[in-house]
C-alpha atoms as a PDB file:
ATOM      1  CA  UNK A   1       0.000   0.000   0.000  1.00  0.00           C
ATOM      2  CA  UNK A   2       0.816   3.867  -0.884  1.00  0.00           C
ATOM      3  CA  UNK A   3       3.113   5.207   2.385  1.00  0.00           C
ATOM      4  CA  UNK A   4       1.141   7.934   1.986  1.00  0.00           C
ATOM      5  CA  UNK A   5      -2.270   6.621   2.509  1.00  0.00           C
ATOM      6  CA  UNK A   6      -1.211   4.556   4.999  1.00  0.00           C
ATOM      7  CA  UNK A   7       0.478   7.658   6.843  1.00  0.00           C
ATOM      8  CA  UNK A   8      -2.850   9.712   6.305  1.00  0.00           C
ATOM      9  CA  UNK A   9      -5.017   6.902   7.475  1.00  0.00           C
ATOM     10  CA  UNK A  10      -3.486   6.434  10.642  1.00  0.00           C
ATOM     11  CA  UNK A  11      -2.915   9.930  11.255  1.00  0.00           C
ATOM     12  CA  UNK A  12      -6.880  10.589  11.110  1.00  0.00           C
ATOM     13  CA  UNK A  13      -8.158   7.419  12.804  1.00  0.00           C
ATOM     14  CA  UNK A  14      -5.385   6.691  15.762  1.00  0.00           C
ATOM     15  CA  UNK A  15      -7.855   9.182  18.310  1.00  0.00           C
ATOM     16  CA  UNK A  16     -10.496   6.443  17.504  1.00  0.00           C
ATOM     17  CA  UNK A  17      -8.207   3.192  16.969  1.00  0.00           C
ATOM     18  CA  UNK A  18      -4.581   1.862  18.205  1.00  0.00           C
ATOM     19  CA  UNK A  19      -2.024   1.728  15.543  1.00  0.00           C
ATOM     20  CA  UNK A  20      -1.547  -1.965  15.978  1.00  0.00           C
ATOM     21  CA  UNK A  21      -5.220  -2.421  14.885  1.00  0.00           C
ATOM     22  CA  UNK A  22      -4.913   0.165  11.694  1.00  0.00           C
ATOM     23  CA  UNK A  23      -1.828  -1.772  10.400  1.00  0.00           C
ATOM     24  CA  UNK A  24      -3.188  -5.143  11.005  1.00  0.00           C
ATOM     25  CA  UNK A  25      -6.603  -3.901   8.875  1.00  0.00           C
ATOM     26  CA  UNK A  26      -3.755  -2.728   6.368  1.00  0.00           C
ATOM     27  CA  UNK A  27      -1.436  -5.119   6.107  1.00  0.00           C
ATOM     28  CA  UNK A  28       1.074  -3.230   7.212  1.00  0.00           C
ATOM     29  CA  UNK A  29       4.221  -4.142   9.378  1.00  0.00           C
ATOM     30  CA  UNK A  30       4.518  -1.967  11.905  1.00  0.00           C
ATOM     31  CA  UNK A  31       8.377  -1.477  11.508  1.00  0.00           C
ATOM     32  CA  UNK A  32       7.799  -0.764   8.179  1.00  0.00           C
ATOM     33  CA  UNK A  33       5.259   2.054   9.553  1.00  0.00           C
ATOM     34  CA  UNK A  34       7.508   3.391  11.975  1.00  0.00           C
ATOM     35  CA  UNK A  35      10.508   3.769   9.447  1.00  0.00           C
ATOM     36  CA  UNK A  36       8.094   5.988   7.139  1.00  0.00           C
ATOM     37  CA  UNK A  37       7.476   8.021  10.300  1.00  0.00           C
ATOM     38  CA  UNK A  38      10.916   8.619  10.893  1.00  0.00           C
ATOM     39  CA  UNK A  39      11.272   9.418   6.930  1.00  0.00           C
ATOM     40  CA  UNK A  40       8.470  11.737   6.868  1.00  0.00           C
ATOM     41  CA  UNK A  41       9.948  13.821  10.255  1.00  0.00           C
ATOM     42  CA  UNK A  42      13.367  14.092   8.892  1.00  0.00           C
ATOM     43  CA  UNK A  43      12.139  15.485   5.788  1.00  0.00           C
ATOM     44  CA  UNK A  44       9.710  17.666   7.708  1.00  0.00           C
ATOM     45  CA  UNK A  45       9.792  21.362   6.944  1.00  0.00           C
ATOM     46  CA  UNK A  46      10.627  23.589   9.510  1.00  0.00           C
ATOM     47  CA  UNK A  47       8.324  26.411   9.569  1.00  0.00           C
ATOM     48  CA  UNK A  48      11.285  29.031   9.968  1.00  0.00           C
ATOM     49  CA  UNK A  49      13.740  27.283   7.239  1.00  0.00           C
ATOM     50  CA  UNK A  50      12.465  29.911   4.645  1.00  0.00           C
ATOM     51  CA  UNK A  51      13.088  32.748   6.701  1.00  0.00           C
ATOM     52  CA  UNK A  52      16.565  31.357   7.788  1.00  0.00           C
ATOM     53  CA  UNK A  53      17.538  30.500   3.789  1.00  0.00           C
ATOM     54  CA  UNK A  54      16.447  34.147   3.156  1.00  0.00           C
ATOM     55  CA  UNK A  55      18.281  36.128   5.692  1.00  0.00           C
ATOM     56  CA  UNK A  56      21.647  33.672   4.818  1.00  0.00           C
ATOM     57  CA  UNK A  57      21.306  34.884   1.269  1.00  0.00           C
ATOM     58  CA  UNK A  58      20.945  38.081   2.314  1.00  0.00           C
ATOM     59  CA  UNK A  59      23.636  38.535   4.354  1.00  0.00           C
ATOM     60  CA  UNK A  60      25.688  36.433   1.397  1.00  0.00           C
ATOM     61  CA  UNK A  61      26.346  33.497   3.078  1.00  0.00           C
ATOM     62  CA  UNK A  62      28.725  35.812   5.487  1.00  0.00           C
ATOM     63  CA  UNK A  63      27.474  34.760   9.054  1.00  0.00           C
ATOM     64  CA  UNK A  64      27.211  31.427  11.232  1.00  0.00           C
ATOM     65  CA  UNK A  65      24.621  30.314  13.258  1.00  0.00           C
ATOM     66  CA  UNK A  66      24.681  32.537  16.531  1.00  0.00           C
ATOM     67  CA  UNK A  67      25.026  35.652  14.031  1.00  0.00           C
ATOM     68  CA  UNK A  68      21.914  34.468  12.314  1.00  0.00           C
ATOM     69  CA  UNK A  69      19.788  33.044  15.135  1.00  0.00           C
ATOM     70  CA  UNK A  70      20.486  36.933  16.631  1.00  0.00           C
ATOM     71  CA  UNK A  71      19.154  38.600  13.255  1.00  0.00           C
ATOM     72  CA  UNK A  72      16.347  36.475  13.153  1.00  0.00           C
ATOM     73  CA  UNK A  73      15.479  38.091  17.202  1.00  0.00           C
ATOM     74  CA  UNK A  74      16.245  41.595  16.059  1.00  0.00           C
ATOM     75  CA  UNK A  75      15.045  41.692  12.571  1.00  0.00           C
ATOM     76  CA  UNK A  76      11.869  39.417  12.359  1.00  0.00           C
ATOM     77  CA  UNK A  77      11.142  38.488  15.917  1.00  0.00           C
ATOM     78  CA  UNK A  78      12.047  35.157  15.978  1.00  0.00           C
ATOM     79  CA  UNK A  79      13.671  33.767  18.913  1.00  0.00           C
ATOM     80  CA  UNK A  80      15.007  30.222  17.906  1.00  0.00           C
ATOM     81  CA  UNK A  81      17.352  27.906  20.355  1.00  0.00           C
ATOM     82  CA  UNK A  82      20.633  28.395  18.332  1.00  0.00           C
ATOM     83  CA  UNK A  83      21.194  24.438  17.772  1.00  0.00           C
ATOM     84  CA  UNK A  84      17.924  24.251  15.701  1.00  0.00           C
ATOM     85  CA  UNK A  85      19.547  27.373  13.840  1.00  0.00           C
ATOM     86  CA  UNK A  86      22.087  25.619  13.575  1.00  0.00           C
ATOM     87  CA  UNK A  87      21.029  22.549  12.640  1.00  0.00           C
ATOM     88  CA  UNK A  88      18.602  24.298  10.072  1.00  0.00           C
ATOM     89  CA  UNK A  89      21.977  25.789   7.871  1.00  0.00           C
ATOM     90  CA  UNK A  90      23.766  22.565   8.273  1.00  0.00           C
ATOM     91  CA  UNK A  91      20.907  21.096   6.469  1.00  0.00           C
ATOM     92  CA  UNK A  92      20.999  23.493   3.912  1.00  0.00           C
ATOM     93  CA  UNK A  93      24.573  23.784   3.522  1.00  0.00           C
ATOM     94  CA  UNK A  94      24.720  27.344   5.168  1.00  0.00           C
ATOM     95  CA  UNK A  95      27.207  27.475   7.272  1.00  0.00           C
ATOM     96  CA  UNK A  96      30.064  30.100   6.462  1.00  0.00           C
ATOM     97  CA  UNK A  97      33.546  29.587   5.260  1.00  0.00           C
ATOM     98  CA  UNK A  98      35.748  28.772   8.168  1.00  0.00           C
ATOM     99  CA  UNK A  99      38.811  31.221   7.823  1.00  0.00           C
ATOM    100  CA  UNK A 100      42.166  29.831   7.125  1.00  0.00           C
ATOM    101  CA  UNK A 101      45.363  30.074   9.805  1.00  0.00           C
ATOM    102  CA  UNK A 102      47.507  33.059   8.792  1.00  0.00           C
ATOM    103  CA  UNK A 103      51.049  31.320   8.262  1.00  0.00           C
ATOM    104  CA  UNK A 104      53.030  34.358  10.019  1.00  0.00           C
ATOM    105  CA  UNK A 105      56.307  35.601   8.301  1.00  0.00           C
ATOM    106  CA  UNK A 106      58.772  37.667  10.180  1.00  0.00           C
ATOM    107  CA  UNK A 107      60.259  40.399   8.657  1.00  0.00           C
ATOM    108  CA  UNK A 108      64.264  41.825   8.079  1.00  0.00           C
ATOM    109  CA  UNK A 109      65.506  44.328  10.287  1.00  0.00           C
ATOM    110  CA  UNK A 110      64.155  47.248  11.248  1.00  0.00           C
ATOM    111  CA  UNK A 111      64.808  51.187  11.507  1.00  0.00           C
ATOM    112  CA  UNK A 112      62.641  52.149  14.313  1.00  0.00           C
ATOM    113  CA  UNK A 113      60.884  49.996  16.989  1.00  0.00           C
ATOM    114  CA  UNK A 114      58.335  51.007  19.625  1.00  0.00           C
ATOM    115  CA  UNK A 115      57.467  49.505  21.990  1.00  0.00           C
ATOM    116  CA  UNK A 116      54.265  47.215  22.988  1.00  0.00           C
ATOM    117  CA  UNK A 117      51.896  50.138  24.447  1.00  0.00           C
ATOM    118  CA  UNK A 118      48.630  48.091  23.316  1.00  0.00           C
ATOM    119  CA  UNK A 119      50.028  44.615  25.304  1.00  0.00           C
ATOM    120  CA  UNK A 120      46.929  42.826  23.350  1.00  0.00           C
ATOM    121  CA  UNK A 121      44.444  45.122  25.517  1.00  0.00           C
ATOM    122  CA  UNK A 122      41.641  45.461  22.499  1.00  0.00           C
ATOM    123  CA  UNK A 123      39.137  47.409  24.872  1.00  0.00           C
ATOM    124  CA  UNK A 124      39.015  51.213  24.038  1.00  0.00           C
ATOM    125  CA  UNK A 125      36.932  53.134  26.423  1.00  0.00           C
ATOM    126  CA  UNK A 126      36.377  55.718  23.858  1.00  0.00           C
ATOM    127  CA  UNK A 127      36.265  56.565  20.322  1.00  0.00           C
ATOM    128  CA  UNK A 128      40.219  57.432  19.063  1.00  0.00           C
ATOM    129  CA  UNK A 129      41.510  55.773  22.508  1.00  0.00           C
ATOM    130  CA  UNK A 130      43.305  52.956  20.454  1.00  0.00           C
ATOM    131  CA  UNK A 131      43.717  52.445  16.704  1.00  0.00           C
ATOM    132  CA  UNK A 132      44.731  49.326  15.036  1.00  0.00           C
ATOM    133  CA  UNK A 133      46.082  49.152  11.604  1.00  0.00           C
ATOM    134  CA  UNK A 134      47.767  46.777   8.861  1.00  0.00           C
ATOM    135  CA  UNK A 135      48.428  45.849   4.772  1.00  0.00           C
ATOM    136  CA  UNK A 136      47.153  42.923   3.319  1.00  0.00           C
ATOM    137  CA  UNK A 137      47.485  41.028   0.292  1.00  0.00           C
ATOM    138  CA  UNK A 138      44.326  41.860  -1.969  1.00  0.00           C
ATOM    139  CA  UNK A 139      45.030  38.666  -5.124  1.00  0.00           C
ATOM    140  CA  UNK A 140      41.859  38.691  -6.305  1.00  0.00           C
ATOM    141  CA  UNK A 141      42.306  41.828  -9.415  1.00  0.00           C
ATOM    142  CA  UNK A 142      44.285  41.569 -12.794  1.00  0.00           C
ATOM    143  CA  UNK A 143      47.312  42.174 -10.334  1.00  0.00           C
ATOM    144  CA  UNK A 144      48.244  42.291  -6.960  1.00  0.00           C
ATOM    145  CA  UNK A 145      46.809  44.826  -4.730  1.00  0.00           C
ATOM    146  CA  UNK A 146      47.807  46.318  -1.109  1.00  0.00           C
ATOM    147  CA  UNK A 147      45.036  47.033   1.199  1.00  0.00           C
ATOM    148  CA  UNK A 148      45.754  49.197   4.513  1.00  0.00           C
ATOM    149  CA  UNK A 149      43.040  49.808   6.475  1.00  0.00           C
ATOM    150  CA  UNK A 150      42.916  51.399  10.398  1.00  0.00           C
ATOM    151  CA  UNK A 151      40.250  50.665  12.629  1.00  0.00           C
ATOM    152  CA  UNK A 152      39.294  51.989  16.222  1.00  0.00           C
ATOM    153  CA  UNK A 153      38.761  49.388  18.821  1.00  0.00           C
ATOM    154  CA  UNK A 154      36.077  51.152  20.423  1.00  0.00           C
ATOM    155  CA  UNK A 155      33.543  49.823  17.759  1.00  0.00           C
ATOM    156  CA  UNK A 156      35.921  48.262  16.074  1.00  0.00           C
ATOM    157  CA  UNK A 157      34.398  50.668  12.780  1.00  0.00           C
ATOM    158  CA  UNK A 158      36.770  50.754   9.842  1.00  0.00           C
ATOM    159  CA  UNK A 159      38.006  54.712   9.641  1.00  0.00           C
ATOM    160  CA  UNK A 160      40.142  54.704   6.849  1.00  0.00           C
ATOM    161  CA  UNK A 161      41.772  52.582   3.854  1.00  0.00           C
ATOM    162  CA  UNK A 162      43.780  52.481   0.868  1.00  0.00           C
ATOM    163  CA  UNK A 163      44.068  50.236  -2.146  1.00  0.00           C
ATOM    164  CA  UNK A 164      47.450  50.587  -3.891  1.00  0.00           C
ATOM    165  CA  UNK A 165      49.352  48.698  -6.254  1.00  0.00           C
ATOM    166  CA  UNK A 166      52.489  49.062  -3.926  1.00  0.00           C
ATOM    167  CA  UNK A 167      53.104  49.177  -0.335  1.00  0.00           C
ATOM    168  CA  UNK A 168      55.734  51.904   0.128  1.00  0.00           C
ATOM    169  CA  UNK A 169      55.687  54.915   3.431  1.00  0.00           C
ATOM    170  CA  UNK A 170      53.704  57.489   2.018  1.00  0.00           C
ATOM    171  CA  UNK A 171      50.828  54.131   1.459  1.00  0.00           C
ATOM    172  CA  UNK A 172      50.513  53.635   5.173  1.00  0.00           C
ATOM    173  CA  UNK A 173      50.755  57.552   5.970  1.00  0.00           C
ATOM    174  CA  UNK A 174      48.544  58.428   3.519  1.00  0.00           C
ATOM    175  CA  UNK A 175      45.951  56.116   5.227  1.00  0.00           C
ATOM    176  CA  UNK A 176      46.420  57.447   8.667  1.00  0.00           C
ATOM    177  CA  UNK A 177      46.221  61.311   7.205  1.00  0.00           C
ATOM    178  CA  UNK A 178      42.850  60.255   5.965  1.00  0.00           C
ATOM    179  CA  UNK A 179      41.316  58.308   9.108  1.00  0.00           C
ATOM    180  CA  UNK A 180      42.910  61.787  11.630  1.00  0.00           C
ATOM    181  CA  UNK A 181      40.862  63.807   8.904  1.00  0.00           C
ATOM    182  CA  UNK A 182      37.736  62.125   9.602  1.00  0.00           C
ATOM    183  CA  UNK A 183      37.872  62.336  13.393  1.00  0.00           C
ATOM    184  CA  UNK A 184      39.165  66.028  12.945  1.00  0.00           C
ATOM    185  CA  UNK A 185      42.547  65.383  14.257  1.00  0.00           C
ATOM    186  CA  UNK A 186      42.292  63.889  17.220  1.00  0.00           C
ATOM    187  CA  UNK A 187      45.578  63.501  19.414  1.00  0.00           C
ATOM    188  CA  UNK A 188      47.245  61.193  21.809  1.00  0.00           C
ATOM    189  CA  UNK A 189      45.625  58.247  20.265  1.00  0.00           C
ATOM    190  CA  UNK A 190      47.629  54.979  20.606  1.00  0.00           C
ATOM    191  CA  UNK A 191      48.277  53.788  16.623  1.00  0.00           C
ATOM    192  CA  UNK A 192      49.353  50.338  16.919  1.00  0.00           C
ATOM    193  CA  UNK A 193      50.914  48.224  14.116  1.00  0.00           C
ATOM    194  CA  UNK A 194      53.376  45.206  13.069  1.00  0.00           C
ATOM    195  CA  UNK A 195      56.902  45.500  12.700  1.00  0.00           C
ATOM    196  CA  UNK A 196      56.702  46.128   8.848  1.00  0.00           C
ATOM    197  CA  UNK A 197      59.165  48.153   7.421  1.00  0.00           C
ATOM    198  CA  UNK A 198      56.636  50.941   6.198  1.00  0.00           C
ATOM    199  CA  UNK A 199      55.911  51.307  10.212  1.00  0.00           C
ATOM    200  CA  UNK A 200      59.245  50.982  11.642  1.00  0.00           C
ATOM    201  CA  UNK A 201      60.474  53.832   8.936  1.00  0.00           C
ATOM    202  CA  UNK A 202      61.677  56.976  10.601  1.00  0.00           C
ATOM    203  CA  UNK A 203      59.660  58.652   8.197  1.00  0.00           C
ATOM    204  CA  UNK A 204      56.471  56.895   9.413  1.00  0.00           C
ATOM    205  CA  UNK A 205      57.320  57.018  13.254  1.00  0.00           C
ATOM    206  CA  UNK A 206      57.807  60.953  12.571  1.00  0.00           C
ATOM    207  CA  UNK A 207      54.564  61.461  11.064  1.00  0.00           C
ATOM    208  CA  UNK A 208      53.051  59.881  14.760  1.00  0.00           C
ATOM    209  CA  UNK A 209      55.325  62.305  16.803  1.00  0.00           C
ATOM    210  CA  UNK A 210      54.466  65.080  14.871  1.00  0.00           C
ATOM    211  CA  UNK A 211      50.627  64.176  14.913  1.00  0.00           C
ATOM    212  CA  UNK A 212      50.737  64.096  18.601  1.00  0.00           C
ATOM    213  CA  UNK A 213      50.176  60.106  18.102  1.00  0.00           C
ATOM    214  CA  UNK A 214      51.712  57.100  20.520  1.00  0.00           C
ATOM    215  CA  UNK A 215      53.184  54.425  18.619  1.00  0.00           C
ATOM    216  CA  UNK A 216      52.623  50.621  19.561  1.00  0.00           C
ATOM    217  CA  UNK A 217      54.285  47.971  17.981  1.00  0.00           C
ATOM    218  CA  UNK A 218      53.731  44.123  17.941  1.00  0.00           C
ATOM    219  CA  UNK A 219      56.279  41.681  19.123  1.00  0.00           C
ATOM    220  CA  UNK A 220      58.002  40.351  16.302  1.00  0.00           C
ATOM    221  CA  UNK A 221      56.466  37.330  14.976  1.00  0.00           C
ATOM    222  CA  UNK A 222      53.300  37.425  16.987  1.00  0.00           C
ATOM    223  CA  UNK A 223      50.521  38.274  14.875  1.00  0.00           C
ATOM    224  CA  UNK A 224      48.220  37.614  17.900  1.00  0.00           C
ATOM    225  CA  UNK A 225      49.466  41.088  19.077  1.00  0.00           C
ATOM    226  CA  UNK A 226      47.301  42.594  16.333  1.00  0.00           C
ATOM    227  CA  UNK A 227      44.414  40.151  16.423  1.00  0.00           C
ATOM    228  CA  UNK A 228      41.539  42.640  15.622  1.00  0.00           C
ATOM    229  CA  UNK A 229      42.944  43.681  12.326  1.00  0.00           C
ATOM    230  CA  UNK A 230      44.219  40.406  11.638  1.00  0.00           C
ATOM    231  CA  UNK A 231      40.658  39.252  11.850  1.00  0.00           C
ATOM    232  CA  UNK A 232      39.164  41.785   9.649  1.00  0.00           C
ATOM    233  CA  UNK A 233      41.397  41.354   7.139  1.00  0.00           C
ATOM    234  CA  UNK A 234      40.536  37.603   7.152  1.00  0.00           C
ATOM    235  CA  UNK A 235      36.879  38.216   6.962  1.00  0.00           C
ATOM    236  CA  UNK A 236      36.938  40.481   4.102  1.00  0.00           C
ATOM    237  CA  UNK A 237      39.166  37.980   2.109  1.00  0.00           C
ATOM    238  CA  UNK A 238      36.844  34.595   3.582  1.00  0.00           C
ATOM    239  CA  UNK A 239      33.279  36.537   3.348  1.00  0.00           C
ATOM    240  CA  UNK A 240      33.806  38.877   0.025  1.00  0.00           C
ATOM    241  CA  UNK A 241      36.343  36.869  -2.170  1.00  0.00           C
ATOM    242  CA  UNK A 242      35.230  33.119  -0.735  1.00  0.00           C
ATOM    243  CA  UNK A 243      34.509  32.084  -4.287  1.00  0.00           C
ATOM    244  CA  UNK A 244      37.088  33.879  -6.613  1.00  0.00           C
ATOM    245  CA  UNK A 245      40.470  32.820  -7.480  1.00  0.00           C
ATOM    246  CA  UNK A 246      43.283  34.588  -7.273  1.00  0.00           C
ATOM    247  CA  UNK A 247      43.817  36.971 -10.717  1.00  0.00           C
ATOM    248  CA  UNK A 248      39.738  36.057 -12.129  1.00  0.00           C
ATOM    249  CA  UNK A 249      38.242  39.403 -11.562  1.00  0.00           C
ATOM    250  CA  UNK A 250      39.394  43.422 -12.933  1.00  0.00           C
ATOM    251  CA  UNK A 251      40.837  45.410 -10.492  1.00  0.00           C
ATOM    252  CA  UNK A 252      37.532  47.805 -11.166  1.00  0.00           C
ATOM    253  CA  UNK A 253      35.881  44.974  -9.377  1.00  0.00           C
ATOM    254  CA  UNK A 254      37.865  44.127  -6.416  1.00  0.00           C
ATOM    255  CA  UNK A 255      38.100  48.013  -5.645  1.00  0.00           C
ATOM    256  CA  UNK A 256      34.545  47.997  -5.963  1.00  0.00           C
ATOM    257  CA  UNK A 257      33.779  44.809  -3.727  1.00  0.00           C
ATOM    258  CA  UNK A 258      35.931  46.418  -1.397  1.00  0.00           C
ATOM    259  CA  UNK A 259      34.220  49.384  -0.855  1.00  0.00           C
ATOM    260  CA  UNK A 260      30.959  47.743  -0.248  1.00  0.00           C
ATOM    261  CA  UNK A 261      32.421  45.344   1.970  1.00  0.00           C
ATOM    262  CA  UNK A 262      33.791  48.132   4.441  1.00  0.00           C
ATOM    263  CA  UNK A 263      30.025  49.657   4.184  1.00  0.00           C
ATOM    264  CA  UNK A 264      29.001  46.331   4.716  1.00  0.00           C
ATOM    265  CA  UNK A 265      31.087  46.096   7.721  1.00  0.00           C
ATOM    266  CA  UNK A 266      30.358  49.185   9.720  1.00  0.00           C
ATOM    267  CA  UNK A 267      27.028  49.789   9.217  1.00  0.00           C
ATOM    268  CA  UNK A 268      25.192  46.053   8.508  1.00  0.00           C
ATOM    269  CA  UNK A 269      27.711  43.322   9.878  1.00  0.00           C
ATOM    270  CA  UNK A 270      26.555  42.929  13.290  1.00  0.00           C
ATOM    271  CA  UNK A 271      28.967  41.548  16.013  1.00  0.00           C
ATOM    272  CA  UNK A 272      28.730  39.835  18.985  1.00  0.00           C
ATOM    273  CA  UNK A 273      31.237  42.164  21.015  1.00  0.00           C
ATOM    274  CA  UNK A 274      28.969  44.877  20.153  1.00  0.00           C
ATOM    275  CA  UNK A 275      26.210  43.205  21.346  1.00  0.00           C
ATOM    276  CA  UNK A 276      25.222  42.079  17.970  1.00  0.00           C
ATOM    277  CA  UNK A 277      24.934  45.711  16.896  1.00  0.00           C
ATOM    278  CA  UNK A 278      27.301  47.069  14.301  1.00  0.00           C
ATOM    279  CA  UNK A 279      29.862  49.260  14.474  1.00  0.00           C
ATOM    280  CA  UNK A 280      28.171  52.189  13.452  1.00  0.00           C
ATOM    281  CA  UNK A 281      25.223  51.659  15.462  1.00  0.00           C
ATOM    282  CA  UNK A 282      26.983  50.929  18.495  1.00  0.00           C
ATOM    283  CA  UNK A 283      28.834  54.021  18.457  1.00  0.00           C
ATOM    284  CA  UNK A 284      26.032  55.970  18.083  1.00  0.00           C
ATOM    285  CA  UNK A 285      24.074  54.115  20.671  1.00  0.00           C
ATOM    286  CA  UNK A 286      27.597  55.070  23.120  1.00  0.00           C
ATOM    287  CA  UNK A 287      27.788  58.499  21.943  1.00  0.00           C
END
């Protein structure tokens, strides 16, 4: 007999009859029976599995499951336990990209070193208390890019960045200029960075003294000492670039992608140290 008959049939009449008797009538074994039950429940529809499939694509496939389970409470209202979130994206093949292990490579010697001010304290009372800052690898364009980006560890917002096709001084300086211009020159601001050589440059180190700016410095070989921007950097690559090989797109595009992605990031990407707000929210929210 049909599975689904049989399913429907016993569904309606169990109030009135035991199970035993319905399958007896129907010939039915009742391990077979049981084993359609368990089919039909596993293949059971969530009611919320739409919603969740939605608000992954929306977000581009960027967040895991506590991200999601908290935009489903402060977007639509719906307060799920986060292992049935959870659950619901592995089903669906949801889950986003783990990020890769940076493989850390020290550096030659240096000109100038400061010393560690930050000592891995990422909490910032304040906005321009303590900036962060670093160069990455950008792979994705026609040719290699450099992307230096600072961000304050109050809301951990992005203030600045630059996209060149080189990473010489006046890069990294030019990117600082821009992110004091935006917060109107603020002084006495610890700037902390690797031990590259655009950063240890007397040049660079200059520019902070100058600024009225307190230079911090990671221990060499320790990329943990400059986690947050680390991180960032790692996101953008793992969230915006997850599916593009190295050299496929125009350079158009990656500076483009970019861009949106640090809009992206401070004013959608919400984040648990925030309180699942984002950065631009939660600085207003301080302010």
């Amino acid at each position: 007999m049909d599975k689904r008959i049989v399913l429907n049939l016993v569904g309606k009449l169990r109030k009135k009859y035991t199970v035993t008797k319905l399958l007896n009538v129907l010939k039915v074994p009742r391990s077979t029976y049981y084993c359609w039950v368990q089919e039909e429940t596993v293949t059971y529809k969530n009611k919320y599995e739409d919603l969740i499939i939605e608000v992954c694509k929306s977000t581009n496939y960027r967040n895991g499951h506590r991200k999601i389970r908290a935009i489903l409470k402060r977007q639509h209202q719906v307060k799920l336990n986060r292992n049935t979130v959870q659950k619901i994206m592995q089903k669906h093949h949801l889950q986003c990209k783990v990020k890769p292990k940076r493989k850390w490579k020290s550096h030659g010697e240096s000109e100038v070193i400061a010393p560690h001010v930050l000592n891995r304290d990422f909490h910032a009372a304040k906005p321009n208390e303590k900036w962060v800052t670093d160069i990455t690898y950008i792979q994705y364009g026609s040719e290699t890019l450099y992307l230096s980006t600072i961000m304050d560890l109050y809301n951990n917002e992005v203030v600045s960045y630059k996209l060149y096709s080189h990473q010489q001084i006046p890069f990294v300086m030019e990117t600082l200029e821009e992110a004091l211009k935006k917060r109107n020159h603020p002084e006495g601001i610890i700037v902390h960075t690797d031990q590259g050589s655009v950063y240890t440059s007397y040049a660079y180190q200059n520019y902070l003294k100058e600024h009225h700016l307190i230079a911090s410095m990671s221990r060499r070989g320790n990329c943990w000492d400059n986690a947050v921007i680390e991180s960032f950097h790692s996101h953008l690559k793992t969230e915006e670039f997850q599916y593009c090989k190295y050299h496929s797109l125009d350079n158009k595009t990656v500076v483009s992608r970019i861009r949106k992605y640090i809009q992206h990031y401070n004013e959608e990407r919400i984040q648990e140290k925030l309180g699942y707000l984002t950065p631009k929210e939660f600085g207003v929210k301080a302010a």
